[in-house]
C-alpha atoms as a PDB file:
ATOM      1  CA  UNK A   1       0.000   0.000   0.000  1.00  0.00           C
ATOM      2  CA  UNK A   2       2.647   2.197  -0.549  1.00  0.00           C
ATOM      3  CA  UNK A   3       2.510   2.260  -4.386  1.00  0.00           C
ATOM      4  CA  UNK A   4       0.239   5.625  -4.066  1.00  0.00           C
ATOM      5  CA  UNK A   5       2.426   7.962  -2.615  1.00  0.00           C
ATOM      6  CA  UNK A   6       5.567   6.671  -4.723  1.00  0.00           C
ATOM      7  CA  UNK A   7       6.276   9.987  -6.826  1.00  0.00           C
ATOM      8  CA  UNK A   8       8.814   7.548  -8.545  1.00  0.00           C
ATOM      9  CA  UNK A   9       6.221   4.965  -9.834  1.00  0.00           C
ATOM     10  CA  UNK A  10       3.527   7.708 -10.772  1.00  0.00           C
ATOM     11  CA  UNK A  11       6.161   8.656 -13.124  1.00  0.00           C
ATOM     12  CA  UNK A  12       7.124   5.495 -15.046  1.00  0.00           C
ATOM     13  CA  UNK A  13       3.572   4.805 -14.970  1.00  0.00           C
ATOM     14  CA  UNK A  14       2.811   8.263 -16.550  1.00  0.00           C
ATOM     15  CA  UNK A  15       4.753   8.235 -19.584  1.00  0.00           C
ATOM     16  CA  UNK A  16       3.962   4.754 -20.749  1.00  0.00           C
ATOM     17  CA  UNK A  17       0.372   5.661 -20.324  1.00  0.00           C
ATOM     18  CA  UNK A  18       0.705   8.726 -22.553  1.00  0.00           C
ATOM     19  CA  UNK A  19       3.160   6.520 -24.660  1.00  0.00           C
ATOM     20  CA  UNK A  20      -0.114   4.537 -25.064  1.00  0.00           C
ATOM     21  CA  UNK A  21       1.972   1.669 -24.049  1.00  0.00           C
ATOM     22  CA  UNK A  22       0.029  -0.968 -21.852  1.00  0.00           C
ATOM     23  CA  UNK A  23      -0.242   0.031 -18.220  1.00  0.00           C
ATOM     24  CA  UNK A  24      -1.098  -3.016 -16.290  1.00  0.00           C
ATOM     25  CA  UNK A  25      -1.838  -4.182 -12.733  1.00  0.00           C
ATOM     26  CA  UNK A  26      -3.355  -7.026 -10.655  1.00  0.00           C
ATOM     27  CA  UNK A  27      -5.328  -7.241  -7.194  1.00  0.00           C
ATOM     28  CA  UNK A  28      -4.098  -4.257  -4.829  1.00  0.00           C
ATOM     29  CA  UNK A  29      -1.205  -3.582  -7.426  1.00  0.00           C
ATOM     30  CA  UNK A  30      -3.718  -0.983  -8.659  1.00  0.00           C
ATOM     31  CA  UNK A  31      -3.146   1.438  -5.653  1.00  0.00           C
ATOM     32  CA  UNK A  32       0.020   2.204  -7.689  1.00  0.00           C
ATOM     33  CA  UNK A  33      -2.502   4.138 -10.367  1.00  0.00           C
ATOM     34  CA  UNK A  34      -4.290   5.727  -7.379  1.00  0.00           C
ATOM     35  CA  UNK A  35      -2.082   9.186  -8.011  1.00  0.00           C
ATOM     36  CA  UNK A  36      -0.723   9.139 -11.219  1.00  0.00           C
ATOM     37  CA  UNK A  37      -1.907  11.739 -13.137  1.00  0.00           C
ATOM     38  CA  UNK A  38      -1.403  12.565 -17.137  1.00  0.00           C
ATOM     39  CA  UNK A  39      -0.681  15.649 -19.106  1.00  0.00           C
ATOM     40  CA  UNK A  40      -4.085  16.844 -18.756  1.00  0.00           C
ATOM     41  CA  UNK A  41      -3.408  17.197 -15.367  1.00  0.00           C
ATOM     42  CA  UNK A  42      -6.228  14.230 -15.241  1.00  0.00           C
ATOM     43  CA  UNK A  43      -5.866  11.414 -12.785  1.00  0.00           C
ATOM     44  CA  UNK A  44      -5.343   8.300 -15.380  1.00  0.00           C
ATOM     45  CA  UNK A  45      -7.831   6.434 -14.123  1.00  0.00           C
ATOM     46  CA  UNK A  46     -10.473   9.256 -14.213  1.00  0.00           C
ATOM     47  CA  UNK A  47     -13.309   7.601 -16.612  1.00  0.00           C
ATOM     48  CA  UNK A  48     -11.159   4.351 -16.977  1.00  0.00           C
ATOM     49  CA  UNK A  49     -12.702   0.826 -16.055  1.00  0.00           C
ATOM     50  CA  UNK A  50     -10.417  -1.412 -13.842  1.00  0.00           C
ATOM     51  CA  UNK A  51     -11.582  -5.025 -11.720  1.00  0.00           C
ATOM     52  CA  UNK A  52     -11.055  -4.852  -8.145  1.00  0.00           C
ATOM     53  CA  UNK A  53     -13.463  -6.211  -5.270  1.00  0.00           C
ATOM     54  CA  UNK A  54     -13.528  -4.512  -1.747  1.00  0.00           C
ATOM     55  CA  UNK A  55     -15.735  -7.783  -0.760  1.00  0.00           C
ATOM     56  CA  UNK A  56     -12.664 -10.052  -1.336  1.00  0.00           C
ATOM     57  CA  UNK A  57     -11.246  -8.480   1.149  1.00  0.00           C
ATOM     58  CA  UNK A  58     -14.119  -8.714   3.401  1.00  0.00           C
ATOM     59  CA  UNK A  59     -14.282 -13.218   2.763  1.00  0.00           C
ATOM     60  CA  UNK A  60     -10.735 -13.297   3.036  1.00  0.00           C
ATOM     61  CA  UNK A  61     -11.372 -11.451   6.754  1.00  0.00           C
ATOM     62  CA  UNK A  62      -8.477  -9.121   5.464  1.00  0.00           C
ATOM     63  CA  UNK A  63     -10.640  -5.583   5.490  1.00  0.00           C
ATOM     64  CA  UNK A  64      -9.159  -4.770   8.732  1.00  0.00           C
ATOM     65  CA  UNK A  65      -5.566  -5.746   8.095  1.00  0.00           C
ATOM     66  CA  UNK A  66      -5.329  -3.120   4.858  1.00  0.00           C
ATOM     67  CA  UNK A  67      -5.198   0.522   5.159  1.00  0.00           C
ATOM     68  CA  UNK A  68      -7.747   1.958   3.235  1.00  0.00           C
ATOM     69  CA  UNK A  69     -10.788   0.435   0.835  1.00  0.00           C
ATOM     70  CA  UNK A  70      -9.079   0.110  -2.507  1.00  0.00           C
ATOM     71  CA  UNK A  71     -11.838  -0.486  -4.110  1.00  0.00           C
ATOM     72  CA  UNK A  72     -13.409   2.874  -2.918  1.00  0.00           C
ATOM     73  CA  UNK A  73     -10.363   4.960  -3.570  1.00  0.00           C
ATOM     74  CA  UNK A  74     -10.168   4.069  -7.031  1.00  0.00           C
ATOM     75  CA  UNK A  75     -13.908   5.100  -7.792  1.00  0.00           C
ATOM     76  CA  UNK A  76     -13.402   8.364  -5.970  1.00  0.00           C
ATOM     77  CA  UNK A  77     -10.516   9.194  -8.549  1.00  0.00           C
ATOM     78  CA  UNK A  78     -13.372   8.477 -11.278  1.00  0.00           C
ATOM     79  CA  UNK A  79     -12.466   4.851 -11.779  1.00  0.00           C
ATOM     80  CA  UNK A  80     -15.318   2.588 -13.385  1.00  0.00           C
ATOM     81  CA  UNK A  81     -15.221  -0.640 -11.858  1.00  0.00           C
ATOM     82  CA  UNK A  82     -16.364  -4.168 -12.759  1.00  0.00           C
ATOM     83  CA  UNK A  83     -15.972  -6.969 -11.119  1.00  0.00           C
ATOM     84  CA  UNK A  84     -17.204 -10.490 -10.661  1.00  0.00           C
ATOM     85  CA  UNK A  85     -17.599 -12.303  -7.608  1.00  0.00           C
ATOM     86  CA  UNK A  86     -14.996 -12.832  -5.370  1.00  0.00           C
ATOM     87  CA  UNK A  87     -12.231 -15.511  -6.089  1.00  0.00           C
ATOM     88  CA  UNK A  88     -13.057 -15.596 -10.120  1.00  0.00           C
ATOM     89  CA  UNK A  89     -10.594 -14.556 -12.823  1.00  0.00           C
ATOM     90  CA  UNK A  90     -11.625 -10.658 -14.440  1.00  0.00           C
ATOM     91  CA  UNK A  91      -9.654  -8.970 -16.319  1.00  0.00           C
ATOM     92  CA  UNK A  92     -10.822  -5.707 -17.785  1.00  0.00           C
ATOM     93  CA  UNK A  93      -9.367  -4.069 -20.845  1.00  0.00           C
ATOM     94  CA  UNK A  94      -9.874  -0.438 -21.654  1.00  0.00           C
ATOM     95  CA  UNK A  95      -7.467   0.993 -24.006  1.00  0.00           C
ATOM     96  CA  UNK A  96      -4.097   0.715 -23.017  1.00  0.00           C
ATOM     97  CA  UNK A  97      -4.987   0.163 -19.045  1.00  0.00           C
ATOM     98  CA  UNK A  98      -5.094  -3.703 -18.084  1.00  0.00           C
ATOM     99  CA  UNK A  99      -6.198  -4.684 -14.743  1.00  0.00           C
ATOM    100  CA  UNK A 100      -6.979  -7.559 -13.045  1.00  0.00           C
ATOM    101  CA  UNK A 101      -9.356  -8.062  -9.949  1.00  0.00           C
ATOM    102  CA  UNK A 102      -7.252 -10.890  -7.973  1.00  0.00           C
ATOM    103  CA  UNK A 103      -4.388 -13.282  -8.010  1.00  0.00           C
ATOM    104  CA  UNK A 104      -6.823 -15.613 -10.013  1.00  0.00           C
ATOM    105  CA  UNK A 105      -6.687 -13.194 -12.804  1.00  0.00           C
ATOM    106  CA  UNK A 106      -3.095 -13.298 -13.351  1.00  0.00           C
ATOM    107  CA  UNK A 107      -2.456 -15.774 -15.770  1.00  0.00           C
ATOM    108  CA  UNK A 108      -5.363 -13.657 -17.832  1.00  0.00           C
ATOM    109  CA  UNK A 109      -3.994 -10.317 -17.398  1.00  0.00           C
ATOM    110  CA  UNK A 110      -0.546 -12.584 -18.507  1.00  0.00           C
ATOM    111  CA  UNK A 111      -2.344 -13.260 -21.661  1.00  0.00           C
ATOM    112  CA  UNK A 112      -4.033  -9.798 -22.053  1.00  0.00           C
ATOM    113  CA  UNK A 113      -0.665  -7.945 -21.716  1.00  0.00           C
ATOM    114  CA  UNK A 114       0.804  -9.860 -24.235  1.00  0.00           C
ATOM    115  CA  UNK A 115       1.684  -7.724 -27.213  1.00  0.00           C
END
């Protein structure tokens, strides 16, 4: 959970977003596109769909072991989320941004990256 605040990621992250290169991440790896933010001074998950489930943490009784709701910070930054029931594989594609909702979806988001 400290992928947010790392100034150094958010950068990398930045300009192979605006590179339109793919920009991928799996279960809570997505707090590392909590803060980036692109060109437009737009956070680059603003209007962007990404798979993550706040109940997953709640079955795996992990909701009080993390430091925020993941799940809920990325829709505050104007994320659009989809996800399927807890302990499935999702992956969701939307442009260049590739995210998966678990560690079930990895050998998916493996598949999906693949260029």
């Amino acid at each position: 959970y400290d992928f947010p605040e790392n100034t150094d990621l958010q950068a990398i992250i930045a300009m192979h977003y605006e590179a339109r290169k793919i920009v991928s991440a799996v279960c809570r790896g997505v707090g590392g596109l909590l803060n980036v933010r692109i060109s437009n001074s737009k956070n680059s998950i603003a209007d962007k769909k990404t798979g993550l489930s706040w109940l997953e943490e709640f079955f795996a009784q992990r909701k009080k072991l993390v430091p925020f709701n993941l799940e809920q910070a990325l829709k505050n930054r104007g994320a659009i989320m989809e996800s399927i029931f807890p302990v499935g594989s999702k992956v969701v594609i939307d442009e260049n941004l590739i995210t998966g909702q678990n560690p079930f979806s990895s050998k998916a988001i493996a598949r999906a990256s693949d260029c």
